[in-house]
Protein backbone atom coordinates (compact mmCIF):
# COMPACT_ATOMS: atom_id res chain seq x y z
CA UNK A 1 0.00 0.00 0.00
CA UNK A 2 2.12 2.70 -1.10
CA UNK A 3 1.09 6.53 -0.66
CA UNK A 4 -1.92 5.06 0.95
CA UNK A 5 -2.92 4.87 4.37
CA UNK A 6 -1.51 1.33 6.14
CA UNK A 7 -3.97 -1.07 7.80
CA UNK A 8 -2.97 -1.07 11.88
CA UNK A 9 -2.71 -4.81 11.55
CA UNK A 10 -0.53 -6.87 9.10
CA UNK A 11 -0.07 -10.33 9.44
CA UNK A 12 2.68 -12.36 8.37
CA UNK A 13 2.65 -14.98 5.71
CA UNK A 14 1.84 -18.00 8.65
CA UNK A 15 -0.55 -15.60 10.41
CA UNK A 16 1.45 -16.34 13.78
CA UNK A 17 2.54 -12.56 13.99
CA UNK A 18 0.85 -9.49 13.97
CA UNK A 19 2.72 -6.34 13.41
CA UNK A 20 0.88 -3.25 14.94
CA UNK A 21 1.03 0.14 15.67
CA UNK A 22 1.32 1.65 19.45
CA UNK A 23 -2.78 2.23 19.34
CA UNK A 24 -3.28 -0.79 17.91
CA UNK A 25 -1.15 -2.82 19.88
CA UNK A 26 -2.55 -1.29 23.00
CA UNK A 27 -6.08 -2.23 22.26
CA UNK A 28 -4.81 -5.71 21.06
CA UNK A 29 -3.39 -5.68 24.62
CA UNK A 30 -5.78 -4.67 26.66
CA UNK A 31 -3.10 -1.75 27.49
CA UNK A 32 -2.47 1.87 27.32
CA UNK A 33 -0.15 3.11 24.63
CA UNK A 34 2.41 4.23 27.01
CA UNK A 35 2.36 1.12 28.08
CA UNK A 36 3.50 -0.44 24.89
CA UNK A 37 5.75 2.38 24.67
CA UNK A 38 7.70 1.46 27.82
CA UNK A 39 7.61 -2.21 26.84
CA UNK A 40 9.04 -1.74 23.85
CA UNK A 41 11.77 0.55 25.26
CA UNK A 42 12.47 -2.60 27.66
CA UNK A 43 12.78 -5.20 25.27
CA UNK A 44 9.26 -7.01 26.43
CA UNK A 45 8.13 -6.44 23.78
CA UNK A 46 9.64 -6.91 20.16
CA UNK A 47 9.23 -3.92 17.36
CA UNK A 48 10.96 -2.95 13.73
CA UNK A 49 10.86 0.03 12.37
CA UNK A 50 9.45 0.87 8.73
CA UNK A 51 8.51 3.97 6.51
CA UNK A 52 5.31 4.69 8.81
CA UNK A 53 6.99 4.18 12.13
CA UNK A 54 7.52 1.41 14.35
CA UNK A 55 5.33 -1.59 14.53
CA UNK A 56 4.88 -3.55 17.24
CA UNK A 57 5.54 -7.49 16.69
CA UNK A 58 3.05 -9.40 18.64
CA UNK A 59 2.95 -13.53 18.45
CA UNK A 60 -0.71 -14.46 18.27
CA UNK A 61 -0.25 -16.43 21.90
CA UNK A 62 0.63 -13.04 23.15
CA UNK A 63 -2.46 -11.14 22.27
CA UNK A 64 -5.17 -12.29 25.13
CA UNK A 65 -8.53 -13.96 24.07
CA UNK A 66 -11.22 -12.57 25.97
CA UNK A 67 -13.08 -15.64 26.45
CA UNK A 68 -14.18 -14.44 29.88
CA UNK A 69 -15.96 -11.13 28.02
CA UNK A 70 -17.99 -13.48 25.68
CA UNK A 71 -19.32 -15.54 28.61
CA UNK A 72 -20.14 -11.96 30.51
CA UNK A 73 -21.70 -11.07 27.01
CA UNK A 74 -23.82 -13.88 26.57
CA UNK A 75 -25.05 -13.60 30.01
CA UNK A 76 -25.85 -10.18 29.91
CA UNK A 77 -27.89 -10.74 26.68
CA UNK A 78 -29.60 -13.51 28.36
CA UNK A 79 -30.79 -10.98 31.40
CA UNK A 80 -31.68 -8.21 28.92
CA UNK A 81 -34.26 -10.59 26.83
CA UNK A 82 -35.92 -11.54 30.48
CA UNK A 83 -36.43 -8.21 31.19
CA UNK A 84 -37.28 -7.40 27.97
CA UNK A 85 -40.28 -10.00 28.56
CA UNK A 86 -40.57 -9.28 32.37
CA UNK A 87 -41.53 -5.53 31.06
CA UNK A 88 -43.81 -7.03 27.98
CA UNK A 89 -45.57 -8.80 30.76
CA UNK A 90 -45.63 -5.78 32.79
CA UNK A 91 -47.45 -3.83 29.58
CA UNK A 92 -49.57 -6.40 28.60
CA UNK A 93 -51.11 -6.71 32.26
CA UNK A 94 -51.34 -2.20 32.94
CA UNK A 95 -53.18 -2.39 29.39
CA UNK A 96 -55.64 -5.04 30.63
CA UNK A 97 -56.11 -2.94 34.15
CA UNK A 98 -56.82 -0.28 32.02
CA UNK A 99 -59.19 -1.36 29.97
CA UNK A 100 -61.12 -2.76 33.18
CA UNK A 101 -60.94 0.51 35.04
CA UNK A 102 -62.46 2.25 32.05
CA UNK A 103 -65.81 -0.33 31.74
CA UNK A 104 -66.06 0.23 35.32
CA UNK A 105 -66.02 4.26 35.08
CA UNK A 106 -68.59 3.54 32.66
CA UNK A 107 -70.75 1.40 35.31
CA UNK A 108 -70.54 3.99 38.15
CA UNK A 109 -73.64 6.12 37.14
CA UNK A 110 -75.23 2.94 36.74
CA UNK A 111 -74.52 2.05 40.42
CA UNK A 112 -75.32 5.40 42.06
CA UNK A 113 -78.50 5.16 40.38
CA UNK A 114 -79.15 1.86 41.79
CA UNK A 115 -77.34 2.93 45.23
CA UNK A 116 -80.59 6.30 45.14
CA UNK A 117 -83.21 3.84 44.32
CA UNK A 118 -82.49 1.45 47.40
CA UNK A 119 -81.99 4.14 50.11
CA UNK A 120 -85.51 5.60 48.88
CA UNK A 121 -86.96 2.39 49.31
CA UNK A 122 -85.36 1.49 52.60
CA UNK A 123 -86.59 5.08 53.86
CA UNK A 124 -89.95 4.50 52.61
CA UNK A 125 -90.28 1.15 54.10
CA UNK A 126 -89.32 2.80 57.80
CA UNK A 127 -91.81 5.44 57.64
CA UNK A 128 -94.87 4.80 55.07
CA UNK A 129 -96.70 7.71 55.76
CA UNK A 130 -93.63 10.00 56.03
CA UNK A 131 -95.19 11.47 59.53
CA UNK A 132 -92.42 10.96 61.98
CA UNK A 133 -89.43 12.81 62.65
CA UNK A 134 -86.19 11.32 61.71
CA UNK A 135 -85.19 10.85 65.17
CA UNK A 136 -86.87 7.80 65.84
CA UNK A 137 -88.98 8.86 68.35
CA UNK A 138 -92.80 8.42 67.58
CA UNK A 139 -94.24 11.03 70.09
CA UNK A 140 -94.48 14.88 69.30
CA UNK A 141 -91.33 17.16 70.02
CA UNK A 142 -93.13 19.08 72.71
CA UNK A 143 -93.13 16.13 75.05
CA UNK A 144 -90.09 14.60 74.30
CA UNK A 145 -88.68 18.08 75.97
CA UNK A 146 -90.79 18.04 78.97
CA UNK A 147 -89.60 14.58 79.81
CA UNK A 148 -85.64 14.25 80.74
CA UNK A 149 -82.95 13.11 79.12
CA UNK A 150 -82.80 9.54 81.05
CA UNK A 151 -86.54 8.97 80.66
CA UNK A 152 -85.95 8.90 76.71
CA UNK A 153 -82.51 7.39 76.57
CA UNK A 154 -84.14 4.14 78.66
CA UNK A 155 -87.91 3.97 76.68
């Protein structure tokens, strides 16, 4: 790729090496680039230098599979389709409330219609006529306040 812009990884002709730059072998590594930096400064790691700038040499056993992260994937997948279908659930059952609080909105003058009707009937079966006072008391008020307070609290 001449005059053109290099890939960050180039593999050699047995794929056993790749040869990276400092970003690239960083991520590869799980590193910061400093980090590569000082390695390579050391000796840890190996490197060559080539018209773009040094590459990194890394042996495929070197770079770390992150079989660990695919396991923490695949679990975490797993827990976000349950509570995908925990909240579907959820949904499904506030809809169905819903629609049952609305036919019983629709009931209630229905019921305090029904609720009038029986208290006139229970108040018309307590007093036909609709003579007496509400108190209870058949006799007239002017001698229930002659007589005391005891004589009609024990009648």
């Amino acid at each position: 790729m001449s005059g053109g812009v290099r890939s960050r990884l180039d593999c050699d002709v047995m794929g056993t090496e790749h040869r990276l730059d400092y970003k690239g072998a960083a991520a590869a590594l799980g590193i910061s680039t400093d980090a590569v930096r000082m390695r390579v400064r050391r000796g840890t790691l190996r490197s060559e230098r080539d018209q773009d700038g040094v590459r990194v040499i890394l042996n495929v056993d070197e770079i770390p599979t992150d079989d660990t992260n695919d396991d923490l994937v695949s679990v975490l997948r797993e827990q976000l389709a349950e509570e995908r279908e925990a909240r579907r659930r959820a949904d499904t059952i506030i809809l169905q409330l819903s629609q049952a609080n609305a036919a019983l909105v629709q009931r209630v003058p229905a019921l305090q219609a029904s609720t009038d009707e029986r208290a006139d009937v229970n108040a018309s079966r307590d007093d036909p006529v609709g003579e007496y006072p509400s108190t209870g008391s058949r006799e007239d008020p002017q001698t229930q306040s002659s007589r005391g307070w005891w004589s009609r609290l024990f009648r």
